[in-house]
Protein backbone atom coordinates (compact mmCIF):
# COMPACT_ATOMS: atom_id res chain seq x y z
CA UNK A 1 -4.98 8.40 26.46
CA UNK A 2 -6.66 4.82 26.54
CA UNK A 3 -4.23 1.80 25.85
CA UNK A 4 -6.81 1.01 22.75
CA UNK A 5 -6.36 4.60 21.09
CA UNK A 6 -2.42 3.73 21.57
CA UNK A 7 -2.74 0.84 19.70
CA UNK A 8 -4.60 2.13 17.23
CA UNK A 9 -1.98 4.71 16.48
CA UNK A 10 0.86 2.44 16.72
CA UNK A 11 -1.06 0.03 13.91
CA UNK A 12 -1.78 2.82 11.86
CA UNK A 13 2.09 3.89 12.06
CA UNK A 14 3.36 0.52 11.35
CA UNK A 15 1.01 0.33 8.45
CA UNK A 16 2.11 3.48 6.75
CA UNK A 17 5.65 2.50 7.34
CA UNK A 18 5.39 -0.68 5.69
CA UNK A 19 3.27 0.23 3.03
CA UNK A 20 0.39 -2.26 4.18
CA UNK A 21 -2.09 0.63 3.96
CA UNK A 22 -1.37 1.76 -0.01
CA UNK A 23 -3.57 -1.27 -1.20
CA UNK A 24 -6.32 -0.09 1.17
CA UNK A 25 -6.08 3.29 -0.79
CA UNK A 26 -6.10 2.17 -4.17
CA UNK A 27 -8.52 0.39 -3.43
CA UNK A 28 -11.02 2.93 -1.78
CA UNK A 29 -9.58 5.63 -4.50
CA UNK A 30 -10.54 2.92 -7.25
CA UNK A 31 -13.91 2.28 -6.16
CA UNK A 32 -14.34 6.19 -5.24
CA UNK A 33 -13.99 6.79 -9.37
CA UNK A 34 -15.68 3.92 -10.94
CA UNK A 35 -17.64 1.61 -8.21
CA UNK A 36 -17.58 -1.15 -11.34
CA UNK A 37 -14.07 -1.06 -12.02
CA UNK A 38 -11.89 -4.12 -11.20
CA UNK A 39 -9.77 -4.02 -8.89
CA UNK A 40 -6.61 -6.47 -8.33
CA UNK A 41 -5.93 -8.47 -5.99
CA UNK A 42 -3.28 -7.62 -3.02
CA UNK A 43 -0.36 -9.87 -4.84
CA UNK A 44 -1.14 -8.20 -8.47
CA UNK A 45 -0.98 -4.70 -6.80
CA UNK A 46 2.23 -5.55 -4.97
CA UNK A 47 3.96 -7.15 -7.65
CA UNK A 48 3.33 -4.07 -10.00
CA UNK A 49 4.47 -1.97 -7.45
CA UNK A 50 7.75 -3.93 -6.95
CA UNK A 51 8.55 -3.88 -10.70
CA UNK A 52 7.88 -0.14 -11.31
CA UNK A 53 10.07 0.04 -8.10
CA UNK A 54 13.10 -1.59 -9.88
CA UNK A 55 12.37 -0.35 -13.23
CA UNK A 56 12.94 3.64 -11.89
CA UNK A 57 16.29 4.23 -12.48
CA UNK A 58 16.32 6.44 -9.56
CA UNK A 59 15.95 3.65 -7.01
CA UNK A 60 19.29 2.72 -7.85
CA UNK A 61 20.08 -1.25 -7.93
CA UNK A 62 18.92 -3.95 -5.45
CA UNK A 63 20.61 -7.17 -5.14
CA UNK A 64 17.76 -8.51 -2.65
């Protein structure tokens, strides 16, 4: 295994486990439906994300 197809892997790892990747796939699945369809911007996805984060009871209650 080449150093490059290492660090590929290790990126796409670290993306997944941060979460970097799920705009990527809204995105694409967005565009996949309806090519014309807005689509928001990284910091309007994330922030939507956040609050229906903390809005599920489930997730229990953050202080940070």
């Amino acid at each position: 295994m080449s150093l490059r197809s290492v660090l590929a892997r290790a990126r796409y790892y670290v993306r997944e486990f941060t979460g970097e990747a799920a705009y990527d796939r809204h995105v694409a699945h967005a565009r996949s439906h309806d090519p014309q369809a807005r689509v928001p911007t990284r910091r309007a996805f994330e922030r939507a994300r956040t609050d229906a984060r903390e809005a599920d009871p489930r997730e229990g209650f953050r202080c940070c």
